[in-house]
Protein backbone atom coordinates (compact mmCIF):
# COMPACT_ATOMS: atom_id res chain seq x y z
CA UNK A 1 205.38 53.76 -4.47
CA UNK A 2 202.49 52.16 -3.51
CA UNK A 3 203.41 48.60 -4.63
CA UNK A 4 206.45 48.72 -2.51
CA UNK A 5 203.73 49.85 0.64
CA UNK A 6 201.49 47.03 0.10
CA UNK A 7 204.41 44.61 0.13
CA UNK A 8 205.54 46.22 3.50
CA UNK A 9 202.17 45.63 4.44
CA UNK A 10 202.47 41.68 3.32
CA UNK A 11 205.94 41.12 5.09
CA UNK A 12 204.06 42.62 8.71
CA UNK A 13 201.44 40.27 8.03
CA UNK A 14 202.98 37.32 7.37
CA UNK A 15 205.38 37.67 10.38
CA UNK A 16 208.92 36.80 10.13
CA UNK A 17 209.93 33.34 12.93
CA UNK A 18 210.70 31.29 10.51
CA UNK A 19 214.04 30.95 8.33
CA UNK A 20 212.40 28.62 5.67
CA UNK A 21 213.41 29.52 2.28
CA UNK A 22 211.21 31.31 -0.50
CA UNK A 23 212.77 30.32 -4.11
CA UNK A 24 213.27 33.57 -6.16
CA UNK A 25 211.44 32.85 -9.37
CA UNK A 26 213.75 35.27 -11.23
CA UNK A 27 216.48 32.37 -11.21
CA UNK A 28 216.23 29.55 -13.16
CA UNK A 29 217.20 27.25 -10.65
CA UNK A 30 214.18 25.13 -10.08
CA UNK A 31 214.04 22.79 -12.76
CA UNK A 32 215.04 19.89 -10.31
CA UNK A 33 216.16 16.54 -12.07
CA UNK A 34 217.22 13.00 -11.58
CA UNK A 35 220.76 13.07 -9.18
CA UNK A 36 223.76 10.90 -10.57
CA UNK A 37 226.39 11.16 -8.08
CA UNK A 38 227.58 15.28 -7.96
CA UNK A 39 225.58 15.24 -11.50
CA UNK A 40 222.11 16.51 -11.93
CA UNK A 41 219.59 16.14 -15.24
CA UNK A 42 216.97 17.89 -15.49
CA UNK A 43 214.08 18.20 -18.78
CA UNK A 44 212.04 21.10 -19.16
CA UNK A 45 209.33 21.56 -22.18
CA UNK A 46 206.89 24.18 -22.40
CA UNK A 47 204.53 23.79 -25.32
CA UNK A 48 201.87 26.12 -26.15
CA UNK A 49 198.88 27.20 -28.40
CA UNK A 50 197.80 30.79 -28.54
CA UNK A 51 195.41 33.47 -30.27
CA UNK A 52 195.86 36.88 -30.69
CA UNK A 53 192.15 38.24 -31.68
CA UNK A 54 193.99 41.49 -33.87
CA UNK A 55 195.49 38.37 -35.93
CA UNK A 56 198.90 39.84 -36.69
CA UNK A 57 199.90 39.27 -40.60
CA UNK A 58 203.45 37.89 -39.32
CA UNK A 59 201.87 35.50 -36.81
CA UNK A 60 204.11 37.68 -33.90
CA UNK A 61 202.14 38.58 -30.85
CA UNK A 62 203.59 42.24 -30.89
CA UNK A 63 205.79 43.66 -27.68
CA UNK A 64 206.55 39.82 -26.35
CA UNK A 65 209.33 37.20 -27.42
CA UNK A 66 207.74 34.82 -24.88
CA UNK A 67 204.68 32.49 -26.21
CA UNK A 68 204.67 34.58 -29.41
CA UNK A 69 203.21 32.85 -32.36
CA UNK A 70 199.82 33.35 -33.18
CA UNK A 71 197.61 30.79 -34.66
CA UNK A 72 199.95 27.87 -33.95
CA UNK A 73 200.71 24.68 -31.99
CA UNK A 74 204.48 25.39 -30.69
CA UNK A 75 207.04 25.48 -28.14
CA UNK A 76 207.77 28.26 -26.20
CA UNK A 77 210.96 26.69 -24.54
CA UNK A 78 212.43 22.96 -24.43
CA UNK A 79 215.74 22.89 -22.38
CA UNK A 80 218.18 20.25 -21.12
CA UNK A 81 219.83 21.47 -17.90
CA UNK A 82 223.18 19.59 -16.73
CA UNK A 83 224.57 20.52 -13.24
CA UNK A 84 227.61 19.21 -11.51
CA UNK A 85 228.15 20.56 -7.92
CA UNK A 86 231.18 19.47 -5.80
CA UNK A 87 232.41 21.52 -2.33
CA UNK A 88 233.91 24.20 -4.13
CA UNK A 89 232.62 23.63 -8.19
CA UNK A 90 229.59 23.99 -9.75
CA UNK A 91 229.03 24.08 -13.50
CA UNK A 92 225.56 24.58 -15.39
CA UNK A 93 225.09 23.83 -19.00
CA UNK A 94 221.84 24.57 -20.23
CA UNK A 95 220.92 24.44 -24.26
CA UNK A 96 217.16 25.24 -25.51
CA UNK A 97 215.05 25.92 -28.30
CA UNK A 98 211.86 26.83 -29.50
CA UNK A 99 209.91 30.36 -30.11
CA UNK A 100 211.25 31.92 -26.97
CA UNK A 101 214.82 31.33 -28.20
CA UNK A 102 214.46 32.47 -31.82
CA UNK A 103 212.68 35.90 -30.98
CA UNK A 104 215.18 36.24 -27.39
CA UNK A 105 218.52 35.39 -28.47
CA UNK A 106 218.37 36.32 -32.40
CA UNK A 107 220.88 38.82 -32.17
CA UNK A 108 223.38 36.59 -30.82
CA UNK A 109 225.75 34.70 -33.58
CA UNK A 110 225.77 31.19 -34.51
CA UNK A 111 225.38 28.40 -31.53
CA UNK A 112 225.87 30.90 -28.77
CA UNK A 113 221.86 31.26 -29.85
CA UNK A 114 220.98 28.49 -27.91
CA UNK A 115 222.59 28.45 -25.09
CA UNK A 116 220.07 29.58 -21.93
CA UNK A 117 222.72 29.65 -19.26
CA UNK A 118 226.31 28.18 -19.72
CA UNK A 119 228.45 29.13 -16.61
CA UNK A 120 231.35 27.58 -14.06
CA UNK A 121 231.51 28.55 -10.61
CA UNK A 122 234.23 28.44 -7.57
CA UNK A 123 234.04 28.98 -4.18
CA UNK A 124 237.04 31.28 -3.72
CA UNK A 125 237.12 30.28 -0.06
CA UNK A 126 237.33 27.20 1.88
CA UNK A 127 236.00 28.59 5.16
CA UNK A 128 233.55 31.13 3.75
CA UNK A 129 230.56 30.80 1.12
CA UNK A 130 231.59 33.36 -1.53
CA UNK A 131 231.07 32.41 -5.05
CA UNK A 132 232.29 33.42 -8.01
CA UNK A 133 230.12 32.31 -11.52
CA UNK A 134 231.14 32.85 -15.36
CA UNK A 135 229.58 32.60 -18.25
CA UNK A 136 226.25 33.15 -19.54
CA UNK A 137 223.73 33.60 -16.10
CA UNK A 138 220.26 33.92 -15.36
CA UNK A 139 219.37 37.44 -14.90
CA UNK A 140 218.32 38.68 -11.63
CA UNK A 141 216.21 41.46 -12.92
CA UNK A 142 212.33 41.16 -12.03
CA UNK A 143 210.14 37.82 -10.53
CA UNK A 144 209.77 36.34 -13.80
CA UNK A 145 212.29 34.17 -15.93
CA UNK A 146 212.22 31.96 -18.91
CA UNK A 147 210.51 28.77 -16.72
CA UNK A 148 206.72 29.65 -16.78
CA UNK A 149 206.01 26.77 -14.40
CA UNK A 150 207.50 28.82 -11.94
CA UNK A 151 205.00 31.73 -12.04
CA UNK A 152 201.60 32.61 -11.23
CA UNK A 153 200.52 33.42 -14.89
CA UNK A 154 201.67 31.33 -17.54
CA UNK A 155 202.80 34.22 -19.79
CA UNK A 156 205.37 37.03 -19.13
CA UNK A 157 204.33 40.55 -18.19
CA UNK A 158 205.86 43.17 -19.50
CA UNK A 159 208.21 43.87 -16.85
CA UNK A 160 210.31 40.69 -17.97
CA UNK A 161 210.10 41.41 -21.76
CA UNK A 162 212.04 44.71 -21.70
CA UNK A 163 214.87 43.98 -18.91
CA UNK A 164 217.39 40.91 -19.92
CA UNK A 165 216.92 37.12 -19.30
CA UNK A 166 220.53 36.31 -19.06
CA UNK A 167 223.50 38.16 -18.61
CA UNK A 168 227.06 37.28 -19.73
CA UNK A 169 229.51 38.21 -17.18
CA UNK A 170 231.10 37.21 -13.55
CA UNK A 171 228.55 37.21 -10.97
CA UNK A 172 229.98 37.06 -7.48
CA UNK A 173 227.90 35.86 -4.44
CA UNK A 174 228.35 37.65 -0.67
CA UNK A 175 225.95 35.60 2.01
CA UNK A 176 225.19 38.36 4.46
CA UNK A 177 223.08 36.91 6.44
CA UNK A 178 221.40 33.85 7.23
CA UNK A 179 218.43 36.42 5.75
CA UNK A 180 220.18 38.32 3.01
CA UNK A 181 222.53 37.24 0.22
CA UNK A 182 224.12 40.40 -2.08
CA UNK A 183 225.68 39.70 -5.26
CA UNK A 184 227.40 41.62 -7.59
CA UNK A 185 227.67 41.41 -11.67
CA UNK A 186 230.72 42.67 -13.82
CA UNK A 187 228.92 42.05 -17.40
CA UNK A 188 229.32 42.65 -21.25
CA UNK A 189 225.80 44.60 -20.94
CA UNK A 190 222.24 44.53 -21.53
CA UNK A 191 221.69 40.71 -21.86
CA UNK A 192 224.46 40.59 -24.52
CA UNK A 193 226.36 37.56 -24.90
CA UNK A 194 228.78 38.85 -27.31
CA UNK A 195 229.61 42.80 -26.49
CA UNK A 196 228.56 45.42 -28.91
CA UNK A 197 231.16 48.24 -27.44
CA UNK A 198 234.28 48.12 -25.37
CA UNK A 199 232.74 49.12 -22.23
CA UNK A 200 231.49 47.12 -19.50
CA UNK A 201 228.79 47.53 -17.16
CA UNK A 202 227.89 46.26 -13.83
CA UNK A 203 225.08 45.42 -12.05
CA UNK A 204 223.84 44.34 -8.11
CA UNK A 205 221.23 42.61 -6.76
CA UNK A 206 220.38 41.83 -2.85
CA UNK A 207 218.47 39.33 -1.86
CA UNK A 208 216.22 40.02 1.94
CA UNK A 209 213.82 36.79 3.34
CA UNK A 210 212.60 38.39 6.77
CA UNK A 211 209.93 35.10 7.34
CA UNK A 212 208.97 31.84 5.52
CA UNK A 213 206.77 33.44 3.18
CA UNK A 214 208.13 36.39 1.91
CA UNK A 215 211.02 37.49 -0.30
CA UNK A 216 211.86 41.20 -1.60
CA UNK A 217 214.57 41.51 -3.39
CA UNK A 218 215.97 45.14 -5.20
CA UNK A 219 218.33 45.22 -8.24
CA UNK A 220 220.33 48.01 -10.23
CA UNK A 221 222.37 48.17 -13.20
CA UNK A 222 224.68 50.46 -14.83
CA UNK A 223 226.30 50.15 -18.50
CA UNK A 224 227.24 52.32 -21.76
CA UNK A 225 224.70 51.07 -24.31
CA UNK A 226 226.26 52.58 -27.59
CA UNK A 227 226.23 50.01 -30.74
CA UNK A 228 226.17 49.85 -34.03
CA UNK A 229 222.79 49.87 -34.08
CA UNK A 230 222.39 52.55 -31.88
CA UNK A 231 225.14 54.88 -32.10
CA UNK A 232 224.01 57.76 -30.30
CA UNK A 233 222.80 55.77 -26.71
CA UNK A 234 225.10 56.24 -23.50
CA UNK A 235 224.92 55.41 -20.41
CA UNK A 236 221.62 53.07 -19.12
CA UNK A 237 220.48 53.37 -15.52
CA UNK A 238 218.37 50.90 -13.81
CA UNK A 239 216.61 49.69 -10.59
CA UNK A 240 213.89 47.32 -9.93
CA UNK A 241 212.04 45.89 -6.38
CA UNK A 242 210.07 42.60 -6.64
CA UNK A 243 208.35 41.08 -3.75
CA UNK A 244 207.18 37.34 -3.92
CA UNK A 245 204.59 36.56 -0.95
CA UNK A 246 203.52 32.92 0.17
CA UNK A 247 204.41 31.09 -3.13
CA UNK A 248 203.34 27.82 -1.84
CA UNK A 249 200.33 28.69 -0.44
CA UNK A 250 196.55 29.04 -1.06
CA UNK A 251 196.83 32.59 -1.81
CA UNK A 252 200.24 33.61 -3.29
CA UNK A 253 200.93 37.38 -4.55
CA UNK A 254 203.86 38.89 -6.59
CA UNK A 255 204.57 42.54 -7.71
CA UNK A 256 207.40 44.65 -9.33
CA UNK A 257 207.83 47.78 -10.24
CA UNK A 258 211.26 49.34 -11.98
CA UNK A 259 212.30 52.55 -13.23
CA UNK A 260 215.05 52.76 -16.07
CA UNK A 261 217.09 56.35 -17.94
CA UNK A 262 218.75 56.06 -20.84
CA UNK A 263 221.18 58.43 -22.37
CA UNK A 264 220.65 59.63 -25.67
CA UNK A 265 222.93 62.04 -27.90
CA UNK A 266 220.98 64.00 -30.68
CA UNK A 267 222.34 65.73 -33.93
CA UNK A 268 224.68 68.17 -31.90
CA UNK A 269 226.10 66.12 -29.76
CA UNK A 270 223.65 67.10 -26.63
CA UNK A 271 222.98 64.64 -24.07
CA UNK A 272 219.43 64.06 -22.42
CA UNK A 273 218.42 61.96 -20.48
CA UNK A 274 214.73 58.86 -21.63
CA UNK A 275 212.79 57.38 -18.64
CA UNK A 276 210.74 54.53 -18.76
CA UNK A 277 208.85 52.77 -16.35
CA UNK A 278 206.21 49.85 -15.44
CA UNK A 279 204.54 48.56 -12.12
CA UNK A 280 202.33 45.24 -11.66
CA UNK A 281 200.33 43.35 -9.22
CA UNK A 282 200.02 39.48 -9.68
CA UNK A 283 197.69 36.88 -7.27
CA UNK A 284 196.61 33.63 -7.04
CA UNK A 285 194.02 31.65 -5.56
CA UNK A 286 194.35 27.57 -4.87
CA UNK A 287 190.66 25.64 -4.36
CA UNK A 288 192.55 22.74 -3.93
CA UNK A 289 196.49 21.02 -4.78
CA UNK A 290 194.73 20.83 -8.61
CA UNK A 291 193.15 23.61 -9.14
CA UNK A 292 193.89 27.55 -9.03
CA UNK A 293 193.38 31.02 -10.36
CA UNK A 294 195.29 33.62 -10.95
CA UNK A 295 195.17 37.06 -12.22
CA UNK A 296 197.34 40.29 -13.11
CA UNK A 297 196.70 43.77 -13.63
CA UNK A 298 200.09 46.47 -15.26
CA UNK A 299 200.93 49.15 -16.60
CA UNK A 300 203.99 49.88 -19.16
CA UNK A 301 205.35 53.21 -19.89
CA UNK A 302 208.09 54.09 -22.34
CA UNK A 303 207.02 57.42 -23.55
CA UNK A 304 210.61 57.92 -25.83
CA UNK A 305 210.74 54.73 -27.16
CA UNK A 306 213.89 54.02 -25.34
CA UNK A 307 213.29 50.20 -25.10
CA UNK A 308 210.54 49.33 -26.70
CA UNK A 309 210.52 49.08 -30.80
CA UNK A 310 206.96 50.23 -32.08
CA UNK A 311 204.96 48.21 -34.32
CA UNK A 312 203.42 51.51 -35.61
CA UNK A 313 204.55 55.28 -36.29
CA UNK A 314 203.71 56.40 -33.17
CA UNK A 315 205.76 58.33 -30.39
CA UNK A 316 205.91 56.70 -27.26
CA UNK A 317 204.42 53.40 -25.86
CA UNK A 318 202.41 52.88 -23.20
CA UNK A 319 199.83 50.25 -22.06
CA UNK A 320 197.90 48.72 -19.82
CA UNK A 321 196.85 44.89 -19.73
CA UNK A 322 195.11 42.45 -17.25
CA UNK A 323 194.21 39.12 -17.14
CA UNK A 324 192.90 35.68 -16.05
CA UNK A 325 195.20 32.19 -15.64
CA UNK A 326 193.40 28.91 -14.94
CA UNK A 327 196.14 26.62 -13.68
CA UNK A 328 195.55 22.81 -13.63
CA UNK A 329 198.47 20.98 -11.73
CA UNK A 330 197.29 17.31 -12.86
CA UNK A 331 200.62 15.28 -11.82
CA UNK A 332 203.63 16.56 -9.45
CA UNK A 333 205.92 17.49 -12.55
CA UNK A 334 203.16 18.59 -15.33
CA UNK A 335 201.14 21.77 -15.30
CA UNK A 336 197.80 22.70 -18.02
CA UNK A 337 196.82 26.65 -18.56
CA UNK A 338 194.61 28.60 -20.03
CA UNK A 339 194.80 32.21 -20.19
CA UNK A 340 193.26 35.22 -21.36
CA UNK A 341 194.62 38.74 -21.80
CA UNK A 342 193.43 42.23 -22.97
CA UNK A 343 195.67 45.36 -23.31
CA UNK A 344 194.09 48.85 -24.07
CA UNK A 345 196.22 52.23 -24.16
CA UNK A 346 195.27 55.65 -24.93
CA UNK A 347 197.93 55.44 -28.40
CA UNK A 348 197.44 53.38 -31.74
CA UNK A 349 200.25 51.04 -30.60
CA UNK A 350 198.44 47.75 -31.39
CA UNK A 351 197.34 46.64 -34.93
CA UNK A 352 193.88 45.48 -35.85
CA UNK A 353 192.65 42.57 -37.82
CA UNK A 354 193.69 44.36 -40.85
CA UNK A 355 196.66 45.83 -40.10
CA UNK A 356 195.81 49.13 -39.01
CA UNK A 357 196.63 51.15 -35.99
CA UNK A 358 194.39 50.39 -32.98
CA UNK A 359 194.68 51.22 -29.19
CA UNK A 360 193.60 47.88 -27.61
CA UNK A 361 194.48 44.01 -28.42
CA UNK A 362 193.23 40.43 -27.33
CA UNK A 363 195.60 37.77 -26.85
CA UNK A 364 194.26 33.97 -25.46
CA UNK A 365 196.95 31.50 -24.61
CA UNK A 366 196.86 27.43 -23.21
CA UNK A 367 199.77 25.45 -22.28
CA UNK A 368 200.95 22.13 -21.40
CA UNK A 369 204.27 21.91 -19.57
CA UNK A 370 206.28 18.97 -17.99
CA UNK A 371 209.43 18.95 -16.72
CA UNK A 372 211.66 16.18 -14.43
């Protein structure tokens, strides 16, 4: 694909002598925090107003459980993260709240709603750096997670919406290299805390940092996806390569692209076989340690509906959307946004101003978020 060439194109450039490490922005590891002892505490709050220019009657920006309210003051995510790390332990304990967490995690019951990663991990050898984690875990799939501070654009692509943002499982880590980790997930399913069948699924994820400014990294995952809900889905297939370039630097790029099938039953009994798939190109541009831009083109494709849950009777989704982020670092651990998206497809899956079908919407978005 031609993503995955221009990133091929990136690593070359950027040359590969140095062993410095690039963070992958999937995890949610970068919160930092004040250190007591083996102890760390960390506070993250994202707060945000936005506009949606279609002005949705339910005050839901449509397709996104990130930044989501229309029309409001609110906040998108506010998390306490506790980490204790010893030689061979390391616990997380992460609760949140906000907008994020009430359109994410509704279908999980009771206080498990809250909980953004919850997990205990061992080193299973003294001598050798293999880890095994349990619990509720950050998902590896695609270079955006739940911490917007980490990203180029302050709100989601699609790419994140539609894959999980945790998984609930055993994730077990395999250092392969002093450039590649690989790790491998035995999970209830697709970001599923509780599991809606009595299969399992599993998923992998390899990590490759050939330089000091580049990190591609390629996931897949494998599960039965039958519910109550959805009686008649199988077996899910899906892979995804992300590539984060020069994250730190005056220009910084990101892309991913995935491909997911999902098996479907119909009235007989015959199986076939739903694709969907999305690609997209992120950059940004730093004037000075203050100041930067950044911008995002995409495309989403789910012509069955396999994933995506239509706002309107219409078969198939598909869009694309780009944008503009103004990012204003003012202090070390506070970050101001404003950004301004436009989506257009050739379907009526958007709603206008008065409710009815439309192919294109307009969605503004600013943000003030702090963490220590």
């Amino acid at each position: 694909m031609r993503i995955v060439q221009i990133a091929s194109i990136g690593f070359i450039l950027s040359g590969t002598t140095s062993l410095a490490q690039v963070t992958n922005t999937a995890t949610m590891d970068t919160t930092g925090g004040i250190q007591i002892g083996k102890l760390a505490i960390s506070v993250y709050l994202d707060t945000y107003y936005g506009y949606n220019f279609n002005e949705p009657a339910n005050s839901d920006v449509p397709y996104f459980v990130t930044m989501n309210r229309h029309n409001e003051a609110n906040i998108n995510l506010g998390m306490i993260d506790l980490r204790y790390t010893a030689e061979r332990l390391r616990i997380c304990f992460a609760p949140g709240f906000g907008t994020y967490v009430n359109a994410n995690n509704a279908s999980e019951p009771g206080s498990l709603r809250h909980l953004i990663e919850a997990r205990v991990g061992i080193k299973l050898f003294k001598k050798k750096n293999i880890w095994m984690d349990f619990g509720v875990l950050g998902s590896p799939y695609t270079n955006e997670s739940a911490i917007s501070k980490d990203h180029l654009m302050y709100t989601r692509s699609f790419a994140p919406e539609y894959v999980p943002y945790y998984v609930t499982g055993a994730k077990f880590t395999f250092p392969l290299g002093k450039r590649v980790n690989a790790y491998l997930y035995l999970l209830n399913g697709w970001q599923q805390m509780v599991d809606l069948n009595k299969g399992k699924s599993i998923g992998t994820q390899v990590e490759w940092r050939p330089g000091n400014r580049n990190l591609i990294n390629w996931n897949t995952y494998i599960g039965d996806e039958r519910s109550a809900a959805r009686p008649y889905y199988r077996t899910r297939y899906f892979t995804d390569v992300y590539w984060l370039f020069n994250p730190d630097g005056k220009f910084s790029m990101t892309s991913c692209a995935y491909v997911g099938a999902q098996e479907r039953l119909d009235g007989l009994g015959n199986k076939s076989t739903f694709k969907w798939w999305q690609a997209n190109l992120i950059g940004r541009y730093s004037f000075n340690k203050t100041i930067s831009l950044s911008g995002r083109i995409e495309y989403f494709s789910d012509p069955y509906n396999s994933i995506v849950s239509m706002i309107n009777p219409v078969s198939g989704f598909s869009s694309f959307s780009g944008g503009l982020c103004l990012n204003l670092r003012l202090f070390d651990h506070a970050l101001v946004r404003f950004e301004g998206r436009h989506f257009f497809s050739d379907q009526f899956v958007y709603s206008d101003t008065n409710g009815n079908p439309h192919d294109q919407m307009t969605w503004v978005v600013s943000s003030v978020t702090m963490w220590f």
